[in-house]
Protein backbone atom coordinates (compact mmCIF):
# COMPACT_ATOMS: atom_id res chain seq x y z
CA UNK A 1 0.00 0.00 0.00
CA UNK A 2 2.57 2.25 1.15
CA UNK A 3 5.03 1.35 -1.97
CA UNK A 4 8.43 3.43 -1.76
CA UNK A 5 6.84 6.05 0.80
CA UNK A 6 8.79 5.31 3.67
CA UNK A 7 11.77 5.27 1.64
CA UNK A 8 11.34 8.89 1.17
CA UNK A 9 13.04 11.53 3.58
CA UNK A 10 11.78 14.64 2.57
CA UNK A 11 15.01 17.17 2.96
CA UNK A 12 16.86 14.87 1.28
CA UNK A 13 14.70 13.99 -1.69
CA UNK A 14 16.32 15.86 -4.10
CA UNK A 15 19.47 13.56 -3.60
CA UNK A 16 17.72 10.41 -3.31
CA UNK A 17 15.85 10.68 -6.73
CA UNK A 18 19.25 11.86 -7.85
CA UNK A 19 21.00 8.64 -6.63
CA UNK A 20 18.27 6.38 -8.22
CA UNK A 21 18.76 7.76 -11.41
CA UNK A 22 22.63 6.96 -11.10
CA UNK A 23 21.34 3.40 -10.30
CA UNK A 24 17.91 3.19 -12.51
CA UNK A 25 18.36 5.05 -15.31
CA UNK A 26 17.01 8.59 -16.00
CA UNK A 27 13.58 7.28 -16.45
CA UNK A 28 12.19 5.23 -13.45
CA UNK A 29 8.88 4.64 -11.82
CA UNK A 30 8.03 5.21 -8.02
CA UNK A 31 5.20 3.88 -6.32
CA UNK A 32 3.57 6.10 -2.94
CA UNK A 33 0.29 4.79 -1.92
CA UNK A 34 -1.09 3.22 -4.56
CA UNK A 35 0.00 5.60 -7.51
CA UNK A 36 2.82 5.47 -10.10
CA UNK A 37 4.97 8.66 -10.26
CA UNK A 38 7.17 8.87 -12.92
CA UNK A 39 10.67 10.53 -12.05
CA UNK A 40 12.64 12.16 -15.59
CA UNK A 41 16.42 12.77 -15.59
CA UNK A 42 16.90 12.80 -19.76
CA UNK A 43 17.75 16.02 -20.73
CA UNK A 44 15.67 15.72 -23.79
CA UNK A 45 12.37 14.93 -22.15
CA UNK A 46 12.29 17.46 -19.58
CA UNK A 47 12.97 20.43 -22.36
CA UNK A 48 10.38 18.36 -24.46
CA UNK A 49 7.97 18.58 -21.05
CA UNK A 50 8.92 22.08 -20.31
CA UNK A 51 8.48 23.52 -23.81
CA UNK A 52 4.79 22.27 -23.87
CA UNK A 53 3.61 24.27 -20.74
CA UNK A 54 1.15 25.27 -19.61
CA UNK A 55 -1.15 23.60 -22.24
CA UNK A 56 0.13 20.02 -22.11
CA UNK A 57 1.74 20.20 -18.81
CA UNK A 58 1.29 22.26 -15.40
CA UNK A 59 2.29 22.31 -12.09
CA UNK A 60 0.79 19.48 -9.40
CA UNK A 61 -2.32 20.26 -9.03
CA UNK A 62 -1.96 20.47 -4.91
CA UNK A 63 0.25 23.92 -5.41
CA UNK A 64 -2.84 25.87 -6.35
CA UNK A 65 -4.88 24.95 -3.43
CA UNK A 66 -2.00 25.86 -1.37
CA UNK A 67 -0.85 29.34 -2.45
CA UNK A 68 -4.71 30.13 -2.11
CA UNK A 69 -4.96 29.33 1.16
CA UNK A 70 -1.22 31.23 2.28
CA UNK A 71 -2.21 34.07 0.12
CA UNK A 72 0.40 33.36 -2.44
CA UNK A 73 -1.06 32.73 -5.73
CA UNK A 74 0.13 34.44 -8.28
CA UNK A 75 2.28 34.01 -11.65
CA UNK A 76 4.11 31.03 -10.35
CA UNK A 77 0.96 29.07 -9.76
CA UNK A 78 -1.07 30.21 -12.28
CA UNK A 79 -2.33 28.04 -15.15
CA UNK A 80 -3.49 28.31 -18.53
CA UNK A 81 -5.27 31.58 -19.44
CA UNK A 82 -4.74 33.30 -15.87
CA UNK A 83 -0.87 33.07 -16.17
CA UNK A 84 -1.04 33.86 -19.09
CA UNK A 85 -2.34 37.38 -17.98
CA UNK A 86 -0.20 37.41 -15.01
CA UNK A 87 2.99 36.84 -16.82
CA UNK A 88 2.64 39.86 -19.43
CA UNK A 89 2.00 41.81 -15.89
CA UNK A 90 5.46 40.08 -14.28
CA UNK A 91 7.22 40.45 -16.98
CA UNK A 92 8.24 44.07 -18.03
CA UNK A 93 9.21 44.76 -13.74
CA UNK A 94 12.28 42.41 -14.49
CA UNK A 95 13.07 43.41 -18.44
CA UNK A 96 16.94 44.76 -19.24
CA UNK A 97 16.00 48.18 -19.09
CA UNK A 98 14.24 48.63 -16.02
CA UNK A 99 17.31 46.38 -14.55
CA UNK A 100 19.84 49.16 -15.96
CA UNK A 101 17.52 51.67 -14.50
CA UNK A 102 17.20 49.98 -11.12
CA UNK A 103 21.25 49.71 -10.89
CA UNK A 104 22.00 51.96 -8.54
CA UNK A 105 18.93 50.66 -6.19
CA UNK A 106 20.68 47.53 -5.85
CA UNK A 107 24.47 49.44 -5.60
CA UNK A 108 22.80 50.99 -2.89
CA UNK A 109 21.73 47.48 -1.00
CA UNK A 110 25.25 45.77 -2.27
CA UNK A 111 27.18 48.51 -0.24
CA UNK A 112 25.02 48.34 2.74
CA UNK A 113 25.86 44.26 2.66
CA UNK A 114 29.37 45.28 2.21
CA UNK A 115 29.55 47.97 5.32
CA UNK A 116 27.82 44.79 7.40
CA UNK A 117 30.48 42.42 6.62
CA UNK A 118 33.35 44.96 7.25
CA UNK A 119 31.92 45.22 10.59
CA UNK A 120 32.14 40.97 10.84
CA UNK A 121 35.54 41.11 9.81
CA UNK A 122 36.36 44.07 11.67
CA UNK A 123 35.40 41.76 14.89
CA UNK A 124 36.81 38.44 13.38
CA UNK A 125 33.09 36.83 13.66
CA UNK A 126 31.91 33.98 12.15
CA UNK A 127 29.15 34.87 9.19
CA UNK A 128 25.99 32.67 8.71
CA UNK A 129 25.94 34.31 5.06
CA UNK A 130 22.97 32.56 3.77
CA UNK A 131 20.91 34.45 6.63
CA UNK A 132 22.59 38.36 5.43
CA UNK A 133 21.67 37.44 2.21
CA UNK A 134 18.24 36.38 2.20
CA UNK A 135 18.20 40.17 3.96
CA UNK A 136 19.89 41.49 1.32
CA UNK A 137 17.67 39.83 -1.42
CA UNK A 138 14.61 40.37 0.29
CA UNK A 139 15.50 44.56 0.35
CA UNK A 140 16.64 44.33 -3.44
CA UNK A 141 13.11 42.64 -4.45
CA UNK A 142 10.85 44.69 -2.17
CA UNK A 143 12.56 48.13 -3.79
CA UNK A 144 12.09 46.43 -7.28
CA UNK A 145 8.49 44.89 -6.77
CA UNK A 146 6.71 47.71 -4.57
CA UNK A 147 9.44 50.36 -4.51
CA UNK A 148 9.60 50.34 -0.68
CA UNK A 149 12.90 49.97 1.29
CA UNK A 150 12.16 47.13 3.28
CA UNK A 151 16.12 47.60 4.78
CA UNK A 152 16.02 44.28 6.60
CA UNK A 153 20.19 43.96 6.49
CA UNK A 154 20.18 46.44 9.54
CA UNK A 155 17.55 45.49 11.18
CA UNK A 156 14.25 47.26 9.95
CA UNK A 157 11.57 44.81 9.74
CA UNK A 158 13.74 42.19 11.24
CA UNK A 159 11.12 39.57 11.57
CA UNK A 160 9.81 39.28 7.99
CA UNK A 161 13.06 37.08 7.08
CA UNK A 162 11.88 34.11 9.42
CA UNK A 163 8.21 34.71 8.65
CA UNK A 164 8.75 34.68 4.74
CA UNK A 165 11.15 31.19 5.42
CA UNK A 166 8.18 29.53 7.30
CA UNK A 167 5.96 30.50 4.62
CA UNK A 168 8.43 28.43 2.33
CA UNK A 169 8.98 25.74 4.48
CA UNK A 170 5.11 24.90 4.81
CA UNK A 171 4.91 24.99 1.14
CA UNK A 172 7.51 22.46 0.63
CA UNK A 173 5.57 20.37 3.36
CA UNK A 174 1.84 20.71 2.33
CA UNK A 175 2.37 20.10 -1.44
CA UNK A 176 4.08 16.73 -0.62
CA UNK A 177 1.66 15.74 2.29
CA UNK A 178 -0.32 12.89 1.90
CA UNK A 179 -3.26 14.10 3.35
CA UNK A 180 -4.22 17.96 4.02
CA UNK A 181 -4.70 17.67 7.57
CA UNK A 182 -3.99 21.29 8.52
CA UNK A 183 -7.65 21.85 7.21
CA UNK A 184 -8.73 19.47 9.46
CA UNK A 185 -6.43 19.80 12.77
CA UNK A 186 -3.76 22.60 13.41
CA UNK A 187 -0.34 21.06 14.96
CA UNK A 188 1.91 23.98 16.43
CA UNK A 189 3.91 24.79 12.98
CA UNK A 190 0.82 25.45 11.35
CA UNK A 191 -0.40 27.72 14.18
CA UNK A 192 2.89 29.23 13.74
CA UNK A 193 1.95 29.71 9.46
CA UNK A 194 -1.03 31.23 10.43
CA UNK A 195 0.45 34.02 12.58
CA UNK A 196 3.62 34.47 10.09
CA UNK A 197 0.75 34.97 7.27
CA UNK A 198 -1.19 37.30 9.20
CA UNK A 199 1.78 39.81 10.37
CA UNK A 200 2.99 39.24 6.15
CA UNK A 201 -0.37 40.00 5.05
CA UNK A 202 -0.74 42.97 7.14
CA UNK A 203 2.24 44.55 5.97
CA UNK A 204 1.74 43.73 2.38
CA UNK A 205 -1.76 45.63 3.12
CA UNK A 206 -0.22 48.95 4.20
CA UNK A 207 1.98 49.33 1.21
CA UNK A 208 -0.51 48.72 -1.50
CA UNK A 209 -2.92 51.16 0.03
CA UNK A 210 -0.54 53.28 0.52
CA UNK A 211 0.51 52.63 -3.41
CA UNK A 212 -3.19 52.35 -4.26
CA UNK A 213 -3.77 55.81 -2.45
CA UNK A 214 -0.90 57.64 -4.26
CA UNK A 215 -2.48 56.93 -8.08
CA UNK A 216 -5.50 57.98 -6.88
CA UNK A 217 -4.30 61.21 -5.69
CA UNK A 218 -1.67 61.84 -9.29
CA UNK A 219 -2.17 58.82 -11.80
CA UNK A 220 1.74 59.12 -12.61
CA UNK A 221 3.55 56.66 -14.67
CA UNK A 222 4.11 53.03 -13.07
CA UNK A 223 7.61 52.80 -12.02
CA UNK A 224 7.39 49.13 -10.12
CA UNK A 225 5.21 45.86 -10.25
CA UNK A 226 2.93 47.04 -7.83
CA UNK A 227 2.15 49.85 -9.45
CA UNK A 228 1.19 48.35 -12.81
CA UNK A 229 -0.58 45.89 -11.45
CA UNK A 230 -2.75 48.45 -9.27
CA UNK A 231 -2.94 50.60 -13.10
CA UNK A 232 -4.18 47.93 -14.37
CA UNK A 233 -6.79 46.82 -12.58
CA UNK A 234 -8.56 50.08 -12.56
CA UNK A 235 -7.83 49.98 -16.96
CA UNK A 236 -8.25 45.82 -17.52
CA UNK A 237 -11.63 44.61 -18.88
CA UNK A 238 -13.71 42.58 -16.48
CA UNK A 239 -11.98 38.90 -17.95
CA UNK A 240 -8.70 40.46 -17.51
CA UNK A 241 -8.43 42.50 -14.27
CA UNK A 242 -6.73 41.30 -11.04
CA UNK A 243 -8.55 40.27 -7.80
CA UNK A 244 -6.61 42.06 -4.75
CA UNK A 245 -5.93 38.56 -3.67
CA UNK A 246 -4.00 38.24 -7.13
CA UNK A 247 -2.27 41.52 -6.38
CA UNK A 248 -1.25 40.63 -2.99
CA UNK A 249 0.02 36.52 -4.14
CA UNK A 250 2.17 37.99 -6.81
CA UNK A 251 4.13 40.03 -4.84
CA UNK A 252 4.28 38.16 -1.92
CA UNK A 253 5.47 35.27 -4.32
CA UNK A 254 8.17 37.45 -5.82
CA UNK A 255 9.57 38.93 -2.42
CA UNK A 256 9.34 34.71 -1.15
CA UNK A 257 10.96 33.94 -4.37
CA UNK A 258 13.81 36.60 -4.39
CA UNK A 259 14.80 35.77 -0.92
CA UNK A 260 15.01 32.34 -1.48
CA UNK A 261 16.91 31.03 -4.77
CA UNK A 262 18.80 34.46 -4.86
CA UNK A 263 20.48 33.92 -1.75
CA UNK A 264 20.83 29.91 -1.94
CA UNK A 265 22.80 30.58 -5.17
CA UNK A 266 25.13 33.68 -3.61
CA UNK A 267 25.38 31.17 -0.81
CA UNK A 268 26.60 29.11 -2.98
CA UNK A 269 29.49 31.05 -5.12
CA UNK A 270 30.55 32.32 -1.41
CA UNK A 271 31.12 28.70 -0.42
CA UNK A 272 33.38 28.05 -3.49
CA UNK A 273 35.32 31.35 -3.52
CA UNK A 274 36.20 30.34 0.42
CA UNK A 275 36.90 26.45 -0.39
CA UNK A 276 37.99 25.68 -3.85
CA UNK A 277 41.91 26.36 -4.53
CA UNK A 278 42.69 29.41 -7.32
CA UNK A 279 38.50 30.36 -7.85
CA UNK A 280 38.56 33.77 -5.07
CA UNK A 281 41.75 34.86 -6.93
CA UNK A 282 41.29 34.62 -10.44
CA UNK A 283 37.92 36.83 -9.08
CA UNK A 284 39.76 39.42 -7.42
CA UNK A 285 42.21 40.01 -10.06
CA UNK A 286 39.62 40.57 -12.51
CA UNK A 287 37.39 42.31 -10.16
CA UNK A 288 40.91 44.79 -9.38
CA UNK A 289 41.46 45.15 -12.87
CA UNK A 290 38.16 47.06 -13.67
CA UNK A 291 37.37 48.91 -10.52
CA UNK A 292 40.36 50.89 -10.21
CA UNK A 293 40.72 52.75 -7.09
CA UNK A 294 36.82 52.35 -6.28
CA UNK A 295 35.67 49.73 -3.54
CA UNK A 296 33.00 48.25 -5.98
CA UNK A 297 32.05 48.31 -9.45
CA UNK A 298 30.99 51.55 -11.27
CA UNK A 299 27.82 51.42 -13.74
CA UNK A 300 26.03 48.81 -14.93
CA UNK A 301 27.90 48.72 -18.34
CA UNK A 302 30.96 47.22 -16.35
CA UNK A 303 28.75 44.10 -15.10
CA UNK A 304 29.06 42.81 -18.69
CA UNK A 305 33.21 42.97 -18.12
CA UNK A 306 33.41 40.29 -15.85
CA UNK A 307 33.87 37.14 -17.64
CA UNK A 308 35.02 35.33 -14.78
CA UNK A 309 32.19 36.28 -12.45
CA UNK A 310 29.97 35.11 -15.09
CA UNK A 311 31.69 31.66 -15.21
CA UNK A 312 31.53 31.41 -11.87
CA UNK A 313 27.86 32.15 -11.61
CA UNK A 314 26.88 29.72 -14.09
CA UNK A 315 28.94 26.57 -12.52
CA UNK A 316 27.50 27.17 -9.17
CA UNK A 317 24.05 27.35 -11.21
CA UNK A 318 25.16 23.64 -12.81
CA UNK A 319 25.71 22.41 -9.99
CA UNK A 320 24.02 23.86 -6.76
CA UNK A 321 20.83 24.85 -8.64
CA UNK A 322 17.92 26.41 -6.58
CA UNK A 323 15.47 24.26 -8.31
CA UNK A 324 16.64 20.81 -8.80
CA UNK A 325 13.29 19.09 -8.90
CA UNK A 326 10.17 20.60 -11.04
CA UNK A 327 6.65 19.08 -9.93
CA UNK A 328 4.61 18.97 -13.50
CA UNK A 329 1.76 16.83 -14.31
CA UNK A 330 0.10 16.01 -17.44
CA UNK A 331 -3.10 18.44 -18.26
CA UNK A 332 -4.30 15.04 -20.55
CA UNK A 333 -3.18 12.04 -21.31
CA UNK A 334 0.14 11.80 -23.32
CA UNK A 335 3.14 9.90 -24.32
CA UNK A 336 6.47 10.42 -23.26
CA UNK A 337 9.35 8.29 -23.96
CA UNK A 338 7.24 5.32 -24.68
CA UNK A 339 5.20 5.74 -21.60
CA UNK A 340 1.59 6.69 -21.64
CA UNK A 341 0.36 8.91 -19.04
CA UNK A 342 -2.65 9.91 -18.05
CA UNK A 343 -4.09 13.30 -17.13
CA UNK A 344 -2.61 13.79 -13.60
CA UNK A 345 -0.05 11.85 -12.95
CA UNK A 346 2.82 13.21 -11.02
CA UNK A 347 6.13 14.10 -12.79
CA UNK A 348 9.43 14.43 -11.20
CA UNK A 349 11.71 16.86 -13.51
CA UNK A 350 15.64 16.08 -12.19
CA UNK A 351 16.82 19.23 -14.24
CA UNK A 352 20.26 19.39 -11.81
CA UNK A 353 20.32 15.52 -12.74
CA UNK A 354 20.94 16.60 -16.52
CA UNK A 355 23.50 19.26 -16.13
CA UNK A 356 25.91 16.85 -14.13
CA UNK A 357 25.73 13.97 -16.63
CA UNK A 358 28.46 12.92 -18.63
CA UNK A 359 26.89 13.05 -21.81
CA UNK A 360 26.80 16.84 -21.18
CA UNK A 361 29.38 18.49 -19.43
CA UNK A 362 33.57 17.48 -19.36
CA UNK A 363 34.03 16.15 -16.09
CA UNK A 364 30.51 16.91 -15.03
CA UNK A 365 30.86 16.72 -11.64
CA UNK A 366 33.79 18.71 -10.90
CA UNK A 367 34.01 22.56 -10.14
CA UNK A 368 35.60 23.66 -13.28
CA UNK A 369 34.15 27.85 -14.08
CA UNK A 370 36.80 27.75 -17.04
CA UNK A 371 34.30 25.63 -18.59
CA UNK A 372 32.32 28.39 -19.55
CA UNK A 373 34.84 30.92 -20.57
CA UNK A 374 34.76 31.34 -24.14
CA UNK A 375 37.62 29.13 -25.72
CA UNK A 376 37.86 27.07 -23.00
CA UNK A 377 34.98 24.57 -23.41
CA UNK A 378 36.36 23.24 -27.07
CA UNK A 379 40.45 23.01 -25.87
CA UNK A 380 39.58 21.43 -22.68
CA UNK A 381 36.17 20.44 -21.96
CA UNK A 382 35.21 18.46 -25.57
CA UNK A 383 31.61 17.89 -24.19
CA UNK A 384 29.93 20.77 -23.17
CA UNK A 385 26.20 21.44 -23.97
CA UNK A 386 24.67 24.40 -21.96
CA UNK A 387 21.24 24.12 -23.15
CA UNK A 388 21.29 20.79 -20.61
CA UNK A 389 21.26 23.51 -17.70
CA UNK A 390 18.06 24.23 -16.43
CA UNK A 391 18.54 26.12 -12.97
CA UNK A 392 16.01 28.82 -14.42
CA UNK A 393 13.40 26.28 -15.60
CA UNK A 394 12.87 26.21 -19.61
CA UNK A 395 10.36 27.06 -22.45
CA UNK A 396 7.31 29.70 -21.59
CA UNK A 397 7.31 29.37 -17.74
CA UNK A 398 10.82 30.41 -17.53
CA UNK A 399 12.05 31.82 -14.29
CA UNK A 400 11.26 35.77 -14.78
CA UNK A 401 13.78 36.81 -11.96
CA UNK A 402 16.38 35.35 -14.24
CA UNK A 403 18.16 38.60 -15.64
CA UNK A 404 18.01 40.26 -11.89
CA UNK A 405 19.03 37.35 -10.23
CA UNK A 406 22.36 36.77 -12.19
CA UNK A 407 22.56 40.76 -11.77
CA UNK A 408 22.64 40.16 -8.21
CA UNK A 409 25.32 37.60 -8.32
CA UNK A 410 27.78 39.46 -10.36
CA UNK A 411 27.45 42.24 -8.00
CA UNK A 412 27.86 40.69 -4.53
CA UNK A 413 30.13 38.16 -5.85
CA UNK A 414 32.32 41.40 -7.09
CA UNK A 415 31.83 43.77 -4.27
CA UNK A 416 33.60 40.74 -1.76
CA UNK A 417 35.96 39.59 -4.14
CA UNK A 418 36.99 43.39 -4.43
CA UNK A 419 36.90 43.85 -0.23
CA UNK A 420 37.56 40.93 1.30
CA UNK A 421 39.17 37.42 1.25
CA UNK A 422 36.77 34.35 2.38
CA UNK A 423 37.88 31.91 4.86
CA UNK A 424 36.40 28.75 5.46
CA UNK A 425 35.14 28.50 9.26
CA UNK A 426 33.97 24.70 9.48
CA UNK A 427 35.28 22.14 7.46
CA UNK A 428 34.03 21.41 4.14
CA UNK A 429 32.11 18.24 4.81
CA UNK A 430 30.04 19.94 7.14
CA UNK A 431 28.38 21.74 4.71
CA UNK A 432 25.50 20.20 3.22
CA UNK A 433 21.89 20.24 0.62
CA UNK A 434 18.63 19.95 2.04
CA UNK A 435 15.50 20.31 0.25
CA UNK A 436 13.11 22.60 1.38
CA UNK A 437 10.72 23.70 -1.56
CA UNK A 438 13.84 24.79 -2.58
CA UNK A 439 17.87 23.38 -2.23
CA UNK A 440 19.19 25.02 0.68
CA UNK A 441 22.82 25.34 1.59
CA UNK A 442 22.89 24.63 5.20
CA UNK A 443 26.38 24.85 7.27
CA UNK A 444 27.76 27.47 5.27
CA UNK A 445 29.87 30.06 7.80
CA UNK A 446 32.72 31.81 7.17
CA UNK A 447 35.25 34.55 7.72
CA UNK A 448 35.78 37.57 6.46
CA UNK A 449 39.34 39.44 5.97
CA UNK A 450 39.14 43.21 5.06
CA UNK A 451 41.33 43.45 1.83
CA UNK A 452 43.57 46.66 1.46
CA UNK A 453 42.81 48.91 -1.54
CA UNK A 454 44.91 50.50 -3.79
CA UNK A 455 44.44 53.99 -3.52
């Protein structure tokens, strides 16, 4: 009855689908109470699933329920004609101009993360950086979304971190659940949802009124999410205009969503700069080369200069990817690779799975960021096939946040390359994955050492 269920241990089920897939194949069948769930690791078929969403394919159909009932539905749970709608919304907040224009917004939030950790090295303390950055992304996507400062890094609104990581962790929880029992009996951590969603919610309240308030009074130009969503609900015919409860869900999903994957992937490059041999000085000697005597980069154009940032951004992507598991199901039934599915049946995507196979990168399990600089790949890496990395997802439902994430990365990654040297400050095995709607890097502390400038 209970099949492979109790094989399952939730943080770790990224990894263990991962391991069967070594063992099984990249095609393999679970069972979990009674049902066959079908778990994909071929590179082929997942782009080939992910290119026919949302009309053949769409999320599981438990994450709507659930972002209804937390408040968060929005463009990443949407289906068919509603995200549709959404997404043209999303999309423009995130586009290449409005990221050049929002540059110095986010220089402004990189040096405030940089005066922090001068202060940590300063006193020679040990940095849990995932938790400054989840700060720091959470003040970046707040500015961008609703175009209030948030300023969470120094201790303004210094609850909304743990309240927006509950609301992630009971996500992760209630779509995989068995049984929806919270609607049934509360246990303490969903008493403790319910109170993080009601202090969120309030909050989220008092800005858009206050947004809502300011249009009314001069109907400028929209300058942030918010406020073209708010536009255009007053402008939208009846079929197209957003519910408040669609307003709200979309930018509580965005601020959830920027705090999370953002600052698991920093996490990330922070971890390798402090650990692997040769990667945090090949940074800062290309970060020193273009910022002369400043203590961070200067305009947006130089972001572009970076080549090795870059490189290093995209093989922490390969291989520590925010998303290594995407939950799809069939909308009807279908074939794919010689299996018929039905309408419903639960899909496991193992996009990380793809970008560490052989048959796709040189060495594919090895920390190599010279893979990726241009040249490199065809002297020393013979196989080396990019459009096998998924970290961002793939076809229409591609991750919107991609463009200001990697912005993001080039610029923290930059600023402490350019102010500091990284020191391990546990050993390297005690740093580990768990899954928690997302992969989380968890055991990551280090050091900081204040670099000295040239002047």
């Amino acid at each position: 009855m209970v099949g492979n269920l109790l094989q399952i241990r939730l943080p770790r089920l990224h990894l263990q689908l991962e391991h069967w897939a070594r063992e099984l194949g990249d095609l393999y069948t679970l069972q979990l109470l009674g049902k066959r769930q079908l778990v994909v690791g071929n590179t082929a078929l997942i782009q080939e699933i992910l290119q026919a969403r949302p009309d053949d394919y769409r999320r599981w159909t438990e994450v709507e329920p659930m972002t209804r009932e937390t408040g968060t539905f929005g463009v990443f749970s949407a289906e068919g004609s509603t995200w549709k709608t959404q997404r043209k919304l999303v999309m423009p907040a995130f586009s290449m101009r409005q990221l050049r224009e929002l540059y110095p917004t986010i220089a402004v939030h990189t040096e405030r993360l940089r005066s922090h950790w001068l202060q940590a090295a300063a006193s020679k303390a040990v940095v849990d950086v995932r938790a400054d950055l989840m700060r720091f992304a959470v003040d970046v996507t707040s500015r961008i979304v609703f175009g209030h400062d948030l300023n969470t890094l120094e201790g303004h609104h210094s609850e909304l971190q743990g309240h927006l990581s509950r609301m992630f962790s009971a996500a992760n929880q209630r779509i995989t659940a068995p049984f929806p029992y919270w609607r049934y009996v509360k246990l303490p951590r969903d008493r403790a949802l319910d109170r993080s969603l009601k202090i969120v919610h309030a909050l989220l309240r008092e800005l858009i009124a206050a947004r809502r308030a300011a249009l009314a009074r001069d109907p400028f130009a929209p300058k942030t999410l918010l406020e073209a969503m708010l536009a255009a609900q007053q402008s939208a015919s009846a079929e197209e205009r957003l519910s408040d409860e669609e307003i709200t869900g979309n930018v509580l999903t965005l601020l959830i969503a920027g705090e999370d994957t953002t600052s698991n992937t920093l996490t990330w490059m922070l971890y390798y700069m402090a650990y692997e041999n040769g990667v945090q000085t090949q940074l800062q000697a290309e970060v020193d080369a273009h910022c002369g005597s400043q203590p961070a980069l200067v305009g947006y154009e130089a972001i572009a200069k970076l080549r090795y940032a870059s490189a290093l951004t995209q093989e922490t992507l390969r291989l520590k990817s925010a998303a290594p598991l995407v939950l799809v199901e069939p909308t009807r039934t279908l074939k794919l690779g010689g299996w018929q599915l039905p309408a419903g049946t639960k899909l496991y995507l193992l996009t990380r799975h793809a970008a560490m196979s052989a048959d796709n990168f040189h060495q594919s399990h090895a920390f190599m960021p010279e893979r990726w600089l241009e040249g490199t790949a065809a002297a020393e890496c013979p196989v080396h096939r990019p459009r096998s990395m998924l970290a961002f997802g793939g076809g229409p439902r591609t991750c919107p946040g991609r463009a200001l994430a990697l912005l993001e990365c080039a610029m923290v990654s930059s600023m402490v390359a350019r102010n500091f040297t990284l020191e391990g400050a546990a050993p390297r095995d005690s740093v580990d994955e768990v899954f928690d709607f997302t992969m989380v890097p968890r055991g990551v502390r280090l050091r900081f050492r204040a670099r000295e400038l040239a002047s």
